[in-house]
C-alpha atoms as a PDB file:
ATOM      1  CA  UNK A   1       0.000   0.000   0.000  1.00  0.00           C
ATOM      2  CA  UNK A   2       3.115   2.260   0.875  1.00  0.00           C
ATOM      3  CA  UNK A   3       4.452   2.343  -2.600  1.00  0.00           C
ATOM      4  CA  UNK A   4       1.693   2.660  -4.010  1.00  0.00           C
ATOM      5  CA  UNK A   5       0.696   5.934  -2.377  1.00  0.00           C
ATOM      6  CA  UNK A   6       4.566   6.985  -2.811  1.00  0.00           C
ATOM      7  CA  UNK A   7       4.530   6.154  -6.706  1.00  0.00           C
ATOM      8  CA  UNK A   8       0.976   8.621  -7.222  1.00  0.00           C
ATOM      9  CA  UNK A   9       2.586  11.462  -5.056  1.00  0.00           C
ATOM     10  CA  UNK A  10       5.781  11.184  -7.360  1.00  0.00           C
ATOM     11  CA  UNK A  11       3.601  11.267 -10.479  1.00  0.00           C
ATOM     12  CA  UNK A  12       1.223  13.807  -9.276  1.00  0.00           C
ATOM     13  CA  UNK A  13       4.195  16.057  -8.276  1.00  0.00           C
ATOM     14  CA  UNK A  14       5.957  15.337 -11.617  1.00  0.00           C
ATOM     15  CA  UNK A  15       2.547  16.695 -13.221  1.00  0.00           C
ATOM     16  CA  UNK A  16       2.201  19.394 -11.218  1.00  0.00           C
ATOM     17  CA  UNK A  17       5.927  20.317 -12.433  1.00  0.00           C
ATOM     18  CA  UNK A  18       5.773  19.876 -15.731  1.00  0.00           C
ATOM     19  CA  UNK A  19       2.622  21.696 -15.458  1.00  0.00           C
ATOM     20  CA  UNK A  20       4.020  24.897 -14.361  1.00  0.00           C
ATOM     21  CA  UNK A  21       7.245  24.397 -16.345  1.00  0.00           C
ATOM     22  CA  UNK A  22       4.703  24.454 -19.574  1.00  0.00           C
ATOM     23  CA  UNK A  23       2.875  27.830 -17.771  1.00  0.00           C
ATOM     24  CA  UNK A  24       6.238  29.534 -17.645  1.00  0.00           C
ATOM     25  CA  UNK A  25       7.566  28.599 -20.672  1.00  0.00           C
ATOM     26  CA  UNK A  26       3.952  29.334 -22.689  1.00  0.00           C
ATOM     27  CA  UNK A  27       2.734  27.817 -25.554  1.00  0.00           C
ATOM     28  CA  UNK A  28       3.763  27.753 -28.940  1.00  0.00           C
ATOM     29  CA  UNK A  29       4.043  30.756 -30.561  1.00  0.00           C
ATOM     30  CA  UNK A  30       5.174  30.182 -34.216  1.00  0.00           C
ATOM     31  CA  UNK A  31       6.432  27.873 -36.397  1.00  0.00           C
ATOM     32  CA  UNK A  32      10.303  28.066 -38.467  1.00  0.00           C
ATOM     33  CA  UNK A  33       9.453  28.293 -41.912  1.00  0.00           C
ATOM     34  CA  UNK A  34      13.215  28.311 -42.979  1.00  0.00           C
ATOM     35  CA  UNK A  35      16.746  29.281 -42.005  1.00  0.00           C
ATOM     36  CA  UNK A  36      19.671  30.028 -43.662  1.00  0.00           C
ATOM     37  CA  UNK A  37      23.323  29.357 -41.665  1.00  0.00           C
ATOM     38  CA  UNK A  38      23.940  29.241 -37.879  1.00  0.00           C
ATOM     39  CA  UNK A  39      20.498  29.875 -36.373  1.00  0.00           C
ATOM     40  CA  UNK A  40      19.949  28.724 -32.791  1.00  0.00           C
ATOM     41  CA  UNK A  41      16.492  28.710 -30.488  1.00  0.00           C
ATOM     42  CA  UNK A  42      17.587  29.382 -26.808  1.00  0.00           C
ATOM     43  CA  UNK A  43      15.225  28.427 -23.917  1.00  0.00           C
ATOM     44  CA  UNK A  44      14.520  30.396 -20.396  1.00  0.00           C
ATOM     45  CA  UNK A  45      16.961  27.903 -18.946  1.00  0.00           C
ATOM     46  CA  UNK A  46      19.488  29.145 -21.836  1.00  0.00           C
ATOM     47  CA  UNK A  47      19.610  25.895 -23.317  1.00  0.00           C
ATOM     48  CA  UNK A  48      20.127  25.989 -27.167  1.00  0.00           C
ATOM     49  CA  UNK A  49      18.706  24.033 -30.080  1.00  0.00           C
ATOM     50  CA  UNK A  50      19.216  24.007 -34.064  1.00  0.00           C
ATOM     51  CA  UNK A  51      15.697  24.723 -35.516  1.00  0.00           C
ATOM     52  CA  UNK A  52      14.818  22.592 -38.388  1.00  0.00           C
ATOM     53  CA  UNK A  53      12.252  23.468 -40.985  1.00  0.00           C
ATOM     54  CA  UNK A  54       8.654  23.305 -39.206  1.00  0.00           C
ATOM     55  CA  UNK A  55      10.291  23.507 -35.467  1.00  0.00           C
ATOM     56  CA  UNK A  56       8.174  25.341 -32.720  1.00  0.00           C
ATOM     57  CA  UNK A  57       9.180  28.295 -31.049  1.00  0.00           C
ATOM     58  CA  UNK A  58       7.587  28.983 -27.774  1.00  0.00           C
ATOM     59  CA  UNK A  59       7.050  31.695 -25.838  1.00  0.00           C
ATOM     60  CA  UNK A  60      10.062  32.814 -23.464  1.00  0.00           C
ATOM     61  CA  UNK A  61      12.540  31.449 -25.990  1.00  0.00           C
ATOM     62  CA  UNK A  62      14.826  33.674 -27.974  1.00  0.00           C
ATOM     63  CA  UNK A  63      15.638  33.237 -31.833  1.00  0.00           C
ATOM     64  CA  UNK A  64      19.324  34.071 -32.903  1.00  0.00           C
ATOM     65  CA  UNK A  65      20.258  34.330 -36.239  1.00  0.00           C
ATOM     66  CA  UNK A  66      24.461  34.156 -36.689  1.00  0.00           C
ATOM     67  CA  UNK A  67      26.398  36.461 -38.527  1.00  0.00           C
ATOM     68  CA  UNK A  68      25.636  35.722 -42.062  1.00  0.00           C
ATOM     69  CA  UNK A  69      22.217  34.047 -41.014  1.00  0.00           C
ATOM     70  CA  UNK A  70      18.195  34.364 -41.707  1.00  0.00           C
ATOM     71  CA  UNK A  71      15.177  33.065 -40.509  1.00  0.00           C
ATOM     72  CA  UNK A  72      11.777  33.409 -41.486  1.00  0.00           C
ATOM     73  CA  UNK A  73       8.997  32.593 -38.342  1.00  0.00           C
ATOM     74  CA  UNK A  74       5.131  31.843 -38.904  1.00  0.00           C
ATOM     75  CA  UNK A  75       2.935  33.118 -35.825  1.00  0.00           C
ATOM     76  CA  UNK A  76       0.052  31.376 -35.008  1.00  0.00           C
ATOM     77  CA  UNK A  77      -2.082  34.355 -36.157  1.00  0.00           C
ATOM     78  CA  UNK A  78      -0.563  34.286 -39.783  1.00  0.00           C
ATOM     79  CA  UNK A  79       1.574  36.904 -38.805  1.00  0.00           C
ATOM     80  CA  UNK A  80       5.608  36.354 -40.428  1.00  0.00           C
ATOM     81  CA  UNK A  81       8.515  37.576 -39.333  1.00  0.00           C
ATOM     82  CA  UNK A  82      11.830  37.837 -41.338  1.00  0.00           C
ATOM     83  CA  UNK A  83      14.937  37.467 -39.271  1.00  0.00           C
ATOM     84  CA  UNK A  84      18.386  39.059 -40.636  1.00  0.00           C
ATOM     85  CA  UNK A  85      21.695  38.174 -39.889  1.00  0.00           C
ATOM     86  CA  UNK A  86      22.684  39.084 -36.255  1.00  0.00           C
ATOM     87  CA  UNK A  87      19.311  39.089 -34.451  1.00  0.00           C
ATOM     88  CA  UNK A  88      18.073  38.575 -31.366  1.00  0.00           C
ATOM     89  CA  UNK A  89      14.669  38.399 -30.983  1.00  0.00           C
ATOM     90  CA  UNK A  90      12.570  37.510 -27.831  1.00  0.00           C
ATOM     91  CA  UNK A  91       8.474  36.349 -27.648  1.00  0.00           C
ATOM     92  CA  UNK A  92       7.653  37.676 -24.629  1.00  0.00           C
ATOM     93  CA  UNK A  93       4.547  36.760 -23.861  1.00  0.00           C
ATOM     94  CA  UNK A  94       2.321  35.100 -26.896  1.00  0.00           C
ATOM     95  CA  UNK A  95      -1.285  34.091 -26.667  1.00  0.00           C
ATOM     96  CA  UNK A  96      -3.562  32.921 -29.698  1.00  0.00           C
ATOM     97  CA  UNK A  97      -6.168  30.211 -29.645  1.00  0.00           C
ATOM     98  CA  UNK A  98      -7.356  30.758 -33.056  1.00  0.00           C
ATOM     99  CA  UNK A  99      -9.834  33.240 -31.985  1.00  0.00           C
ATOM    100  CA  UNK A 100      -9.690  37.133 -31.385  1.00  0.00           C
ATOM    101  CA  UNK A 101     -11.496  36.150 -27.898  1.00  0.00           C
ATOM    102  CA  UNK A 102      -9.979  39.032 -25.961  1.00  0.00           C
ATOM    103  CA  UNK A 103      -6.879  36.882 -24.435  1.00  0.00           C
ATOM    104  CA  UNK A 104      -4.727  37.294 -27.036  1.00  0.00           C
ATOM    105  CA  UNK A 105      -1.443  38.981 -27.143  1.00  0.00           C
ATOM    106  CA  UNK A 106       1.877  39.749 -29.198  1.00  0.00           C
ATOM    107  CA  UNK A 107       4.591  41.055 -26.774  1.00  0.00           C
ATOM    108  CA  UNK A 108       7.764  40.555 -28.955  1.00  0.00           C
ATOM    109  CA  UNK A 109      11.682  41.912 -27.779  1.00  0.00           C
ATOM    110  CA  UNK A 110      13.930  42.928 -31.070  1.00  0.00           C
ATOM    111  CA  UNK A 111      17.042  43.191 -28.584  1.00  0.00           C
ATOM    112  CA  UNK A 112      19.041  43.789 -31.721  1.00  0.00           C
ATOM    113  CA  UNK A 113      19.049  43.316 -35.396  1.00  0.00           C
ATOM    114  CA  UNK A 114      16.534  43.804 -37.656  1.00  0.00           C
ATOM    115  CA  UNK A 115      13.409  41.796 -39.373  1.00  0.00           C
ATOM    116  CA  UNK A 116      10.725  42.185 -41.757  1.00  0.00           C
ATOM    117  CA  UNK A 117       7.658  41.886 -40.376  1.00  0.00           C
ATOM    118  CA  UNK A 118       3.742  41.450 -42.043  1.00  0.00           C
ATOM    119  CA  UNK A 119       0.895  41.434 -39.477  1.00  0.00           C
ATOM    120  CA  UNK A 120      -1.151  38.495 -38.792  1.00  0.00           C
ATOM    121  CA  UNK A 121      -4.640  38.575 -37.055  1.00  0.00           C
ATOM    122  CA  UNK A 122      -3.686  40.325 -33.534  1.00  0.00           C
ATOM    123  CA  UNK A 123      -1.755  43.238 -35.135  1.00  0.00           C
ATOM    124  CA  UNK A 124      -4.531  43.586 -37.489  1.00  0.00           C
ATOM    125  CA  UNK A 125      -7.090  43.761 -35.553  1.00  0.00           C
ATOM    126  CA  UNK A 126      -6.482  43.471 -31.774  1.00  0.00           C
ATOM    127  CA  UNK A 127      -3.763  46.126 -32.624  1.00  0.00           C
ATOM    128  CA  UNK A 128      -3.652  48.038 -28.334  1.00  0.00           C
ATOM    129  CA  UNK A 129      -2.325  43.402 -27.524  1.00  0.00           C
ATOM    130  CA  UNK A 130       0.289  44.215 -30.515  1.00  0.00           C
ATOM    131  CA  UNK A 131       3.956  45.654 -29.042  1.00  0.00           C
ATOM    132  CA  UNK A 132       6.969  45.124 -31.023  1.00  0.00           C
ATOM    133  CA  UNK A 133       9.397  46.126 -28.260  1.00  0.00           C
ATOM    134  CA  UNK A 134      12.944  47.138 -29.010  1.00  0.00           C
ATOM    135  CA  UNK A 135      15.621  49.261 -26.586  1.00  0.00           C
ATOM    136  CA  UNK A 136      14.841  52.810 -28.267  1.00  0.00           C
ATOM    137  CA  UNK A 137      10.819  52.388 -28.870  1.00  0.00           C
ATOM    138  CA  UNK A 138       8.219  50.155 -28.563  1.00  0.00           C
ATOM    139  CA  UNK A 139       6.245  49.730 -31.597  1.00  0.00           C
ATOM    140  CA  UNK A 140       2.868  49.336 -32.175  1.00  0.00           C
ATOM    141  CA  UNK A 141       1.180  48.508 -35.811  1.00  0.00           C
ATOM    142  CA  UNK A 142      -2.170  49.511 -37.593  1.00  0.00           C
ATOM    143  CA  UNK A 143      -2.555  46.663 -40.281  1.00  0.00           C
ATOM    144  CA  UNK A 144       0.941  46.395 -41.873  1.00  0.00           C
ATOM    145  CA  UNK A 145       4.278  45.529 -43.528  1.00  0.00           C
ATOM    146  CA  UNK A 146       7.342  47.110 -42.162  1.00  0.00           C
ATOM    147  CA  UNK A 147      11.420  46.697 -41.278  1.00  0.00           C
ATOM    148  CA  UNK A 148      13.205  47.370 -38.172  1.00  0.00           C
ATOM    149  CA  UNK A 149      16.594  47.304 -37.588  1.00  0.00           C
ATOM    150  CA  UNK A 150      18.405  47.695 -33.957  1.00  0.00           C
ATOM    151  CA  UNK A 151      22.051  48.582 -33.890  1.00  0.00           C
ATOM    152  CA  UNK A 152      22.376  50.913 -30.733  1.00  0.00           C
ATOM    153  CA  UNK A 153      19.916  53.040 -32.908  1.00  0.00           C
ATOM    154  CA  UNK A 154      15.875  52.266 -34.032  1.00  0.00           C
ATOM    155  CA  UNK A 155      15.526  53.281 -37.615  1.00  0.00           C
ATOM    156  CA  UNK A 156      12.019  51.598 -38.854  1.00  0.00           C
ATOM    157  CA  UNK A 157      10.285  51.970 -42.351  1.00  0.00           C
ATOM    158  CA  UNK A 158       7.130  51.167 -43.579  1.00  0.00           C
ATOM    159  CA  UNK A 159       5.928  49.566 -46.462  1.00  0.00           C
ATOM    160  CA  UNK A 160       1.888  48.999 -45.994  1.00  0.00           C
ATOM    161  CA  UNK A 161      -0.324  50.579 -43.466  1.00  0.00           C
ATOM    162  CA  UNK A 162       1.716  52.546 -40.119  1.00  0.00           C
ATOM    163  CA  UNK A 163       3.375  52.003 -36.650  1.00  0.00           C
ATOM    164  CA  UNK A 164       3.329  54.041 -34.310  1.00  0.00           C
ATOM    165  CA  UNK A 165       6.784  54.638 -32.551  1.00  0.00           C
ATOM    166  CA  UNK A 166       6.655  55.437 -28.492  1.00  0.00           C
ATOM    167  CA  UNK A 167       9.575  56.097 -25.685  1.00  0.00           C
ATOM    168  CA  UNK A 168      10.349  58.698 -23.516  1.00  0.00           C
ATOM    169  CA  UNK A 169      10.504  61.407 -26.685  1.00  0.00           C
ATOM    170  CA  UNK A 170       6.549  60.726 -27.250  1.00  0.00           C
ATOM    171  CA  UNK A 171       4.775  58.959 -29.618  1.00  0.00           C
ATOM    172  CA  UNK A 172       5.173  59.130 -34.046  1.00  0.00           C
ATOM    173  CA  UNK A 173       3.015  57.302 -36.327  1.00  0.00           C
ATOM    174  CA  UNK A 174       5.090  56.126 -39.357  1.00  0.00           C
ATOM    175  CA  UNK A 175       3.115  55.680 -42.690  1.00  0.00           C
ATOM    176  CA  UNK A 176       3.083  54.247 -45.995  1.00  0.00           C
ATOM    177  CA  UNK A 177       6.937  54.609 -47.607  1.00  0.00           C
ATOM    178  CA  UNK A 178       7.770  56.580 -44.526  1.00  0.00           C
ATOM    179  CA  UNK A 179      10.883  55.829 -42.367  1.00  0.00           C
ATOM    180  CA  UNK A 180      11.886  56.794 -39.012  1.00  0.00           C
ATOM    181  CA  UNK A 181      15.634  57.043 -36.986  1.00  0.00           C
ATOM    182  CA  UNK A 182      15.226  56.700 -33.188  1.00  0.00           C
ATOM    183  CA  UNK A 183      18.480  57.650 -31.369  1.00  0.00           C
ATOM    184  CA  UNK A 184      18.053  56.387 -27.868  1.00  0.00           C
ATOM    185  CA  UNK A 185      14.762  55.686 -25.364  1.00  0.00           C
ATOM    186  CA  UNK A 186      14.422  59.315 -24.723  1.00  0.00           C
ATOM    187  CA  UNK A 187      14.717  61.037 -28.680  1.00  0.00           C
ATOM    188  CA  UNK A 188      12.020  61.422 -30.408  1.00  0.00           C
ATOM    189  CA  UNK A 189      11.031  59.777 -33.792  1.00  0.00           C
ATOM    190  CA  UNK A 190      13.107  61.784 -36.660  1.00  0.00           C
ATOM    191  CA  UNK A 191      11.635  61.429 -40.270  1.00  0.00           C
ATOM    192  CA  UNK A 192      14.042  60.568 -42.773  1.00  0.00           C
ATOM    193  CA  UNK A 193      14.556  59.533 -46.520  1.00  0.00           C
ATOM    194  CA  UNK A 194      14.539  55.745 -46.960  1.00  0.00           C
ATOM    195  CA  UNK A 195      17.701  54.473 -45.926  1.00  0.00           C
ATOM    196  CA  UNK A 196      19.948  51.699 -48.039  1.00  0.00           C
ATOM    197  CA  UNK A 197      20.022  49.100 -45.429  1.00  0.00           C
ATOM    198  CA  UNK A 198      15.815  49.331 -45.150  1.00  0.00           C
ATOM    199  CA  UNK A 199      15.423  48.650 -48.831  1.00  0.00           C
END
């Protein structure tokens, strides 16, 4: 009777575990459509994986992209995001269950790099649960196609629809063919002509 009663604590204890592990680490968030060179997935616990085609990213794991690198992710909402070399990007927190129910959210970290970005369904139309979050602005879109990069400066440029770029400067709504240099956290958004490494 003893072991018995041991053996079911063990195993509800190991549920209850990997329960919360799953809470903390969140669900899946997208899916790797491709990559190109030395592109690794690294995990809260910083343990690293090589992504192959169709591997699931989760949220609270980091994408990397190496020096001469891409990657191209598939959100759950449709949404696709086009890593370029020397990226690190971060899914925050990530909720979609198919439905725009309210719960869902896209809290995503560029900590540096750049992408190319199109919307899927929560950025185009639960747009206040979008935030494309980098260390000069945090980003918000409207519906849209646009390109960040992150080098110690924000410069973002917009090919369908606007974003609207926020820090401690205020807030600038970039449009259609529009692009925008962000010096630090507290600059505001400086319109400028569309630069080379945007195009």
């Amino acid at each position: 009777m003893k072991p018995f009663w041991m053996a079911l604590r063990a195993a509800l204890a190991a549920g209850l575990f990997s329960a919360s592990l799953a809470h903390a680490w969140g669900g899946p968030a997208a899916r790797v459509e491709s990559t190109d060179g030395e592109v690794r997935v690294v995990g809260p616990d910083g343990a690293a994986r090589a992504p192959k085609r169709g591997a699931l990213v989760f949220t609270g794991e980091i994408v990397v992209t190496g020096r001469d690198a891409r990657a191209v992710l598939r959100f759950t909402d449709g949404g696709r995001f086009r890593l370029q070399p020397d990226t690190r990007l971060r899914i925050d927190d990530y909720r979609y269950s198919g439905k725009l129910d309210g719960d869902e959210r896209s809290y995503i970290s560029l900590i540096k790099g750049g992408l190319r970005a199109i919307s899927g369904a929560i950025g185009r139309y639960s747009k206040p649960n979008f935030r494309l979050i980098t260390p000069a602005a945090t980003i918000g879109v409207r519906g849209t196609t646009y390109a960040i990069r992150y080098d110690d400066e924000l410069i973002a440029a917009v090919s369908d629809g606007a974003i609207e770029l926020c820090n401690g400067g205020g807030c600038q709504t970039a449009k259609r063919g529009e692009a925008y240099h962000v010096l630090a956290a507290d600059s505001e958004a400086v319109l400028i002509a569309g630069p080379p490494e945007l195009q």
